[in-house]
PDB file of N, CA and C in Angstrom:
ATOM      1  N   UNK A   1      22.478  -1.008   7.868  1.00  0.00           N
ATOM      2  CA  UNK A   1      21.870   0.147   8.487  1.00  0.00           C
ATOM      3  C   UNK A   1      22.021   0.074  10.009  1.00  0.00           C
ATOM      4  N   UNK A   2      22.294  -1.004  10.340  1.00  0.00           N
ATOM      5  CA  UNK A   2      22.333  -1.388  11.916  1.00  0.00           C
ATOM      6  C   UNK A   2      23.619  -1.303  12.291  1.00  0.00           C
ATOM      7  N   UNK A   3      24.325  -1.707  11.711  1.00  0.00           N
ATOM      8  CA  UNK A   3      26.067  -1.492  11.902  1.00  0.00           C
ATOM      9  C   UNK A   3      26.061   0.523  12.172  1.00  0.00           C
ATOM     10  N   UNK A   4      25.846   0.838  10.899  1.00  0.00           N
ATOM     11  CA  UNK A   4      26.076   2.306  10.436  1.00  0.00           C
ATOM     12  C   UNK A   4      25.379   3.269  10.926  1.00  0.00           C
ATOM     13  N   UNK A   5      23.844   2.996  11.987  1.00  0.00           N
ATOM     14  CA  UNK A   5      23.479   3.776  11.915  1.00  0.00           C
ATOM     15  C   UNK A   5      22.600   4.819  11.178  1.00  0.00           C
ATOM     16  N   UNK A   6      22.555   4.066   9.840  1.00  0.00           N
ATOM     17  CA  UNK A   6      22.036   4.911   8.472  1.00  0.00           C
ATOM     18  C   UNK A   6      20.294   4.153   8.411  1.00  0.00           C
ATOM     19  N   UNK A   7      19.413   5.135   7.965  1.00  0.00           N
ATOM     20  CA  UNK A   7      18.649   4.290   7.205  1.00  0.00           C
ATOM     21  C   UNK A   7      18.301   3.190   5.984  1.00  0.00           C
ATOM     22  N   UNK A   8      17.233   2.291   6.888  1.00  0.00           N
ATOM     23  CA  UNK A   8      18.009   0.926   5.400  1.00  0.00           C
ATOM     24  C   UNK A   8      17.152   1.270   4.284  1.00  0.00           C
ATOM     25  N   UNK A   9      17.589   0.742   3.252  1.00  0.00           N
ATOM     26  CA  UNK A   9      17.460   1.303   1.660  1.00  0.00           C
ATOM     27  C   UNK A   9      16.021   0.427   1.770  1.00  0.00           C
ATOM     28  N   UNK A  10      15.262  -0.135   2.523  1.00  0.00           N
ATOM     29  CA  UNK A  10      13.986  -0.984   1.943  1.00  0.00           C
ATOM     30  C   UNK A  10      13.697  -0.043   3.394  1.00  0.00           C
ATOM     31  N   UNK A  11      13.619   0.418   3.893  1.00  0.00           N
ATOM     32  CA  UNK A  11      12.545   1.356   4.772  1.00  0.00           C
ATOM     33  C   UNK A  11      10.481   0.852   4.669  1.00  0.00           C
ATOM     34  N   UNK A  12      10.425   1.035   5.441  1.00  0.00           N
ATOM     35  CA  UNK A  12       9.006   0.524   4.677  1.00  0.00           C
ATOM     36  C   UNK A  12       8.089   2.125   4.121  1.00  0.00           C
ATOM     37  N   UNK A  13       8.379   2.954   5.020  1.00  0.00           N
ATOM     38  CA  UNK A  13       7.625   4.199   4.033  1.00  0.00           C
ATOM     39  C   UNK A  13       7.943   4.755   2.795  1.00  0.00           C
ATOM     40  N   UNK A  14       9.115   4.218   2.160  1.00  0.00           N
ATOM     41  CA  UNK A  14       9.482   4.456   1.289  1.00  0.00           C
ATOM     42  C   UNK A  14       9.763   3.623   0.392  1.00  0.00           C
ATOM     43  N   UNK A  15       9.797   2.612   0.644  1.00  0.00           N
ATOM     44  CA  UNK A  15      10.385   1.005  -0.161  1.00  0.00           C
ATOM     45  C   UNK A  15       8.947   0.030   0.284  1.00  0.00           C
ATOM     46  N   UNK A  16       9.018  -0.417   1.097  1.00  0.00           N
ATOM     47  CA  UNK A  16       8.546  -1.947   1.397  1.00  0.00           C
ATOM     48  C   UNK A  16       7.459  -1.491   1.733  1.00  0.00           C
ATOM     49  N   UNK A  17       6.332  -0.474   1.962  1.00  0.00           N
ATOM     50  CA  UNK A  17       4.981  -0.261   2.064  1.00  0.00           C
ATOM     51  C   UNK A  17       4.733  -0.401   0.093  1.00  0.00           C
ATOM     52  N   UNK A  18       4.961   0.546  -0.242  1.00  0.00           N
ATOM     53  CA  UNK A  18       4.437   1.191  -1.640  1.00  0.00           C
ATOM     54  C   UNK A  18       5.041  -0.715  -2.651  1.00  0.00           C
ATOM     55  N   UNK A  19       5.865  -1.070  -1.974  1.00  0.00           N
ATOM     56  CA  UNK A  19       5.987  -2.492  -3.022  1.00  0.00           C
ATOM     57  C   UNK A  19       5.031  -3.382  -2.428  1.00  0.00           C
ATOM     58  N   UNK A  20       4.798  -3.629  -1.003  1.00  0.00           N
ATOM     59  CA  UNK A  20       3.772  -4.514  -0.682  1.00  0.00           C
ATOM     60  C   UNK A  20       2.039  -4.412  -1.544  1.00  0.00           C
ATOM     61  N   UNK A  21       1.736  -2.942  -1.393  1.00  0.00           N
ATOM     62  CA  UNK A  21       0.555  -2.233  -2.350  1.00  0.00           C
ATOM     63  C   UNK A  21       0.678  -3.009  -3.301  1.00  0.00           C
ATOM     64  N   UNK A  22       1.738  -2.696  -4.257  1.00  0.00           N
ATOM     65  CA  UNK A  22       1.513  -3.042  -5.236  1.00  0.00           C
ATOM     66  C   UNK A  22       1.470  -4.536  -5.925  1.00  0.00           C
ATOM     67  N   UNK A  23       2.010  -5.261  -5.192  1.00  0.00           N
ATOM     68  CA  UNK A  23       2.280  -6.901  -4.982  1.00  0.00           C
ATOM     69  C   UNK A  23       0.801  -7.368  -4.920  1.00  0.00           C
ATOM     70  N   UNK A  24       0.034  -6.615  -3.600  1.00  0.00           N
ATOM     71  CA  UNK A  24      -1.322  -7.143  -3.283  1.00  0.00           C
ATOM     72  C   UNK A  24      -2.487  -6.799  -4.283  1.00  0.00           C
ATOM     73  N   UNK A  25      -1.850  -5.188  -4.898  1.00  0.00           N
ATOM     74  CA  UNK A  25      -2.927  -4.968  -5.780  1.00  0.00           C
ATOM     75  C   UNK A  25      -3.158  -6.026  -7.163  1.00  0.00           C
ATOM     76  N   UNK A  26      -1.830  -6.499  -7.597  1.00  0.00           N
ATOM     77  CA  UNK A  26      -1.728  -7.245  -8.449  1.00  0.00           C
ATOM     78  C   UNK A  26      -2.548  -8.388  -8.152  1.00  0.00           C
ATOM     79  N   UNK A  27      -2.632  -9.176  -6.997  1.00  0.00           N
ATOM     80  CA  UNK A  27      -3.094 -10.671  -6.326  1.00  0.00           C
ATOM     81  C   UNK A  27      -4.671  -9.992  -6.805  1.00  0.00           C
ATOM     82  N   UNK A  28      -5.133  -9.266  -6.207  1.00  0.00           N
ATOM     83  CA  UNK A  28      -6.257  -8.571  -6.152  1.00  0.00           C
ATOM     84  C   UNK A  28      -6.901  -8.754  -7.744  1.00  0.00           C
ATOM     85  N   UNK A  29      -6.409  -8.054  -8.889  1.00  0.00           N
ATOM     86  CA  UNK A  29      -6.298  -7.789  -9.865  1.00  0.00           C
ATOM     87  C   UNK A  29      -6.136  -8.912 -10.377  1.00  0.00           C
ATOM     88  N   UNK A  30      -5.838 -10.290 -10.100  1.00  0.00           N
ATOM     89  CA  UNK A  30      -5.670 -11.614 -10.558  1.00  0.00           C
ATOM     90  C   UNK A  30      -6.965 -12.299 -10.016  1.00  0.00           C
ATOM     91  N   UNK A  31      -7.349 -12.262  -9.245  1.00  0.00           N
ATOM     92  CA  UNK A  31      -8.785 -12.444  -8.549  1.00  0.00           C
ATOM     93  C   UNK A  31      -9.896 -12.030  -9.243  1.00  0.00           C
ATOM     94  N   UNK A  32     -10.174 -11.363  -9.409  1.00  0.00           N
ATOM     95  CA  UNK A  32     -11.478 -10.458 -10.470  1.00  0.00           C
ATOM     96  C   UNK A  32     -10.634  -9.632 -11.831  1.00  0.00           C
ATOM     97  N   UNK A  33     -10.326 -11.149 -12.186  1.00  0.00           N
ATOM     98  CA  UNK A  33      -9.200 -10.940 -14.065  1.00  0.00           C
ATOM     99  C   UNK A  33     -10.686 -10.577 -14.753  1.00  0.00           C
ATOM    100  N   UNK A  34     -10.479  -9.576 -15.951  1.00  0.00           N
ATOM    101  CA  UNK A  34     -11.669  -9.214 -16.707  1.00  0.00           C
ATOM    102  C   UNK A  34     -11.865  -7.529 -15.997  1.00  0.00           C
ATOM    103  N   UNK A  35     -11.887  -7.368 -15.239  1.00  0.00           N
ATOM    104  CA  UNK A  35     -12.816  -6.258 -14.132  1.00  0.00           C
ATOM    105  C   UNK A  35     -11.885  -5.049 -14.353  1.00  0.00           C
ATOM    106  N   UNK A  36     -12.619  -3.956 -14.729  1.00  0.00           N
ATOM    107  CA  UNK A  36     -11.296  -2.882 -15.082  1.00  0.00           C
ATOM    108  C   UNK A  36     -11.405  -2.193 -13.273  1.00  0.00           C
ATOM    109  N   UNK A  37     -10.096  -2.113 -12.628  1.00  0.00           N
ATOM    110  CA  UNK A  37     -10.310  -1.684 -11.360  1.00  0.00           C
ATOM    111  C   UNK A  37      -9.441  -0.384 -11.024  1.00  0.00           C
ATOM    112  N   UNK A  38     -10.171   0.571 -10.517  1.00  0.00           N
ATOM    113  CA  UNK A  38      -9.841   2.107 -10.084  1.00  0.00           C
ATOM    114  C   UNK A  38      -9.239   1.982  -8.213  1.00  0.00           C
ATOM    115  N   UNK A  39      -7.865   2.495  -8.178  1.00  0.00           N
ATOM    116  CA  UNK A  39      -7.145   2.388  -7.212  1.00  0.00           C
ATOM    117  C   UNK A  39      -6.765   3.982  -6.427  1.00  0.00           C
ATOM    118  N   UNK A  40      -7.713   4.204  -5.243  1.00  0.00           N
ATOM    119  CA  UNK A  40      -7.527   4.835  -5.239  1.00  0.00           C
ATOM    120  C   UNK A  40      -6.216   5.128  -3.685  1.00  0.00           C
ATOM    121  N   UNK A  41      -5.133   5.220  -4.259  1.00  0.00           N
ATOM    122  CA  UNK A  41      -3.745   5.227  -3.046  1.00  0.00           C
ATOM    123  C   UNK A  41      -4.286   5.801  -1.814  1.00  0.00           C
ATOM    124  N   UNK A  42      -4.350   7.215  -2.304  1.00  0.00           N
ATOM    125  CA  UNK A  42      -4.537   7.974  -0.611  1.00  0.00           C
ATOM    126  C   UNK A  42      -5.772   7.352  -0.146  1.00  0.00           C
ATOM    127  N   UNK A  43      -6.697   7.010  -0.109  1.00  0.00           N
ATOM    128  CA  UNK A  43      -7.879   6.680   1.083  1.00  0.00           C
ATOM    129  C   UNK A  43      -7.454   4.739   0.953  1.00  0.00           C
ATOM    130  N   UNK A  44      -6.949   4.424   0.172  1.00  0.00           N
ATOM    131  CA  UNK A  44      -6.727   2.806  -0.022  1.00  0.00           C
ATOM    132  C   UNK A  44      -7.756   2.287   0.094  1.00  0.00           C
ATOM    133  N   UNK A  45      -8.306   2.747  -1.385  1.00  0.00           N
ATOM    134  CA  UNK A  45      -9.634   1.281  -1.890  1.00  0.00           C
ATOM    135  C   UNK A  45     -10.103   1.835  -3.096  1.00  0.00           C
ATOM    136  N   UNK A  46     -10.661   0.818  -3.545  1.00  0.00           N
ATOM    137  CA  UNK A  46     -11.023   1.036  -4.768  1.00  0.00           C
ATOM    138  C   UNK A  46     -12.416   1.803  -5.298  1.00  0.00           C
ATOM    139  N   UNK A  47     -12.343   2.679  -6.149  1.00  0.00           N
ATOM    140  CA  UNK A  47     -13.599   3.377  -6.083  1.00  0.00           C
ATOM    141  C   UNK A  47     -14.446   2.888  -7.009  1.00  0.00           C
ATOM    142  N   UNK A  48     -14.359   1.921  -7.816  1.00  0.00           N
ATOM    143  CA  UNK A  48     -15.880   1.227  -8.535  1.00  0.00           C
ATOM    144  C   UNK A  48     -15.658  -0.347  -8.569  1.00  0.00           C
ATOM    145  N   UNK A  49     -14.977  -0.823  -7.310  1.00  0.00           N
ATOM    146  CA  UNK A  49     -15.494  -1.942  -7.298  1.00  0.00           C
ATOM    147  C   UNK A  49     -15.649  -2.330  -5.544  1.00  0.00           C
ATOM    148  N   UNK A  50     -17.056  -2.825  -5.061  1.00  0.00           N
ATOM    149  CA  UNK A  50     -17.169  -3.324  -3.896  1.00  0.00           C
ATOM    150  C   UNK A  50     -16.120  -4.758  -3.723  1.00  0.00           C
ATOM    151  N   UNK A  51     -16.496  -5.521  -4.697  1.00  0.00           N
ATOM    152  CA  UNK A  51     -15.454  -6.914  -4.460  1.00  0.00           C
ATOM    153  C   UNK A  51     -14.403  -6.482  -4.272  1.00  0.00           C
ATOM    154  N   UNK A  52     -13.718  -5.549  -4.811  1.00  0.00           N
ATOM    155  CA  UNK A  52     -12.287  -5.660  -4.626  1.00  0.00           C
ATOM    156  C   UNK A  52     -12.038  -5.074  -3.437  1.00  0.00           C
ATOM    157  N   UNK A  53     -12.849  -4.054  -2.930  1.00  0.00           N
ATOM    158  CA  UNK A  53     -12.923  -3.492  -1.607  1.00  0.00           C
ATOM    159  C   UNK A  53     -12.517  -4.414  -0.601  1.00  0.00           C
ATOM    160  N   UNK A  54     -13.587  -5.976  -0.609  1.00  0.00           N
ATOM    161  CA  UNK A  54     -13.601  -6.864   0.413  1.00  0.00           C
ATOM    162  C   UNK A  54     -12.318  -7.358   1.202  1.00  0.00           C
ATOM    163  N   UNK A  55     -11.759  -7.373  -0.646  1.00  0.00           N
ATOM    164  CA  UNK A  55     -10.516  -8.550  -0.691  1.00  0.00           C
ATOM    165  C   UNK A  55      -9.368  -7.183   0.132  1.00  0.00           C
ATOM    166  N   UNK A  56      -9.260  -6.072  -0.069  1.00  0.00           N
ATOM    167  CA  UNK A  56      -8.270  -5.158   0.481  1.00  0.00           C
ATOM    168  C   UNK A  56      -8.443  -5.465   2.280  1.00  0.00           C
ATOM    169  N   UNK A  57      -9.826  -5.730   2.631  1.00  0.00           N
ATOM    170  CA  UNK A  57     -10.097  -5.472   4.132  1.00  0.00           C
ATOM    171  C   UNK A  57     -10.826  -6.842   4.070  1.00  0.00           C
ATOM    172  N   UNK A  58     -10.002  -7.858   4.378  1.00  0.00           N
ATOM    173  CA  UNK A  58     -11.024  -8.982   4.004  1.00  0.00           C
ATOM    174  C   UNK A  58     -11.212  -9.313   5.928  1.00  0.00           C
ATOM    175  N   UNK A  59     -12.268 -10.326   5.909  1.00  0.00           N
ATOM    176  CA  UNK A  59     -12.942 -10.268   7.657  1.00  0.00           C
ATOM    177  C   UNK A  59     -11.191 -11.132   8.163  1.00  0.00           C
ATOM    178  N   UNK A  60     -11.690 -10.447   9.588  1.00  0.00           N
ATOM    179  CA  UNK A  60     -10.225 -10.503  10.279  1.00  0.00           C
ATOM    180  C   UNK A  60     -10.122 -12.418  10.424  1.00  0.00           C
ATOM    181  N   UNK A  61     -10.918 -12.768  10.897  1.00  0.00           N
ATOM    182  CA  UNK A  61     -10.777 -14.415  10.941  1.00  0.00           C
ATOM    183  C   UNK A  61     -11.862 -15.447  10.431  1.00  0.00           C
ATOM    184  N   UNK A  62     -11.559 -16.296   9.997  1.00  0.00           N
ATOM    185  CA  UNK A  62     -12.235 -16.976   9.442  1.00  0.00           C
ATOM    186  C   UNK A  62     -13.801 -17.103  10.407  1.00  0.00           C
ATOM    187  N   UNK A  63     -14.798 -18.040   9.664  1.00  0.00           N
ATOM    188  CA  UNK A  63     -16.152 -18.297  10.080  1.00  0.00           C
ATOM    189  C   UNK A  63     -15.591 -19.518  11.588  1.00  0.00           C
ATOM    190  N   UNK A  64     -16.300 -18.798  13.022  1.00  0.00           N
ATOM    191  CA  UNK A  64     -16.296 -20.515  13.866  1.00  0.00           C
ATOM    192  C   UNK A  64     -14.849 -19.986  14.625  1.00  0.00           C
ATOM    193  N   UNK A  65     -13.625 -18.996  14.375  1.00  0.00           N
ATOM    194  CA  UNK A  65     -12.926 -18.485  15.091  1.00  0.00           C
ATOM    195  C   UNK A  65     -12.752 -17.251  15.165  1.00  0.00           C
ATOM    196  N   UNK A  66     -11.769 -17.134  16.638  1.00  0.00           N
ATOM    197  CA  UNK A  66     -12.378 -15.685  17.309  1.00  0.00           C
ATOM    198  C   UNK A  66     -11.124 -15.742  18.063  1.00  0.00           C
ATOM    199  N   UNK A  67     -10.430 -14.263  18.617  1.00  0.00           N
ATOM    200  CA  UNK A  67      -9.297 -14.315  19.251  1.00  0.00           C
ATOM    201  C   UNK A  67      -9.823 -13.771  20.855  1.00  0.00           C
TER     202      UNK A  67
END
């Protein structure tokens, strides 16, 4: 795409966003195994579970560090 000029075939708005989602939703979904979980794309989060909420927006740095 860099040679050519063209857009590259993994683009992220079209390729590599919507596969990352779904990669994480899976991790997510392996985390609270058992839990039936509602995904909701456009606002990005889940609408009947708080835990899984966390894990989508989890705290920016650990406990004791700070940037």
């Amino acid at each position: 795409a860099v040679r050519l000029g063209t857009q590259a075939g993994s683009n992220f708005p079209n390729y590599g966003g919507p596969l990352t989602e779904i990669a994480m939703l899976g991790i997510i979904g392996i985390k609270l195994l058992g839990q039936r979980l509602e995904w909701d794309r456009v606002r990005m989060r889940f609408t009947n579970s708080h835990a899984a909420n966390r894990l989508v927006y989890p705290p920016r740095f650990r406990s004791g560090w700070k940037l």
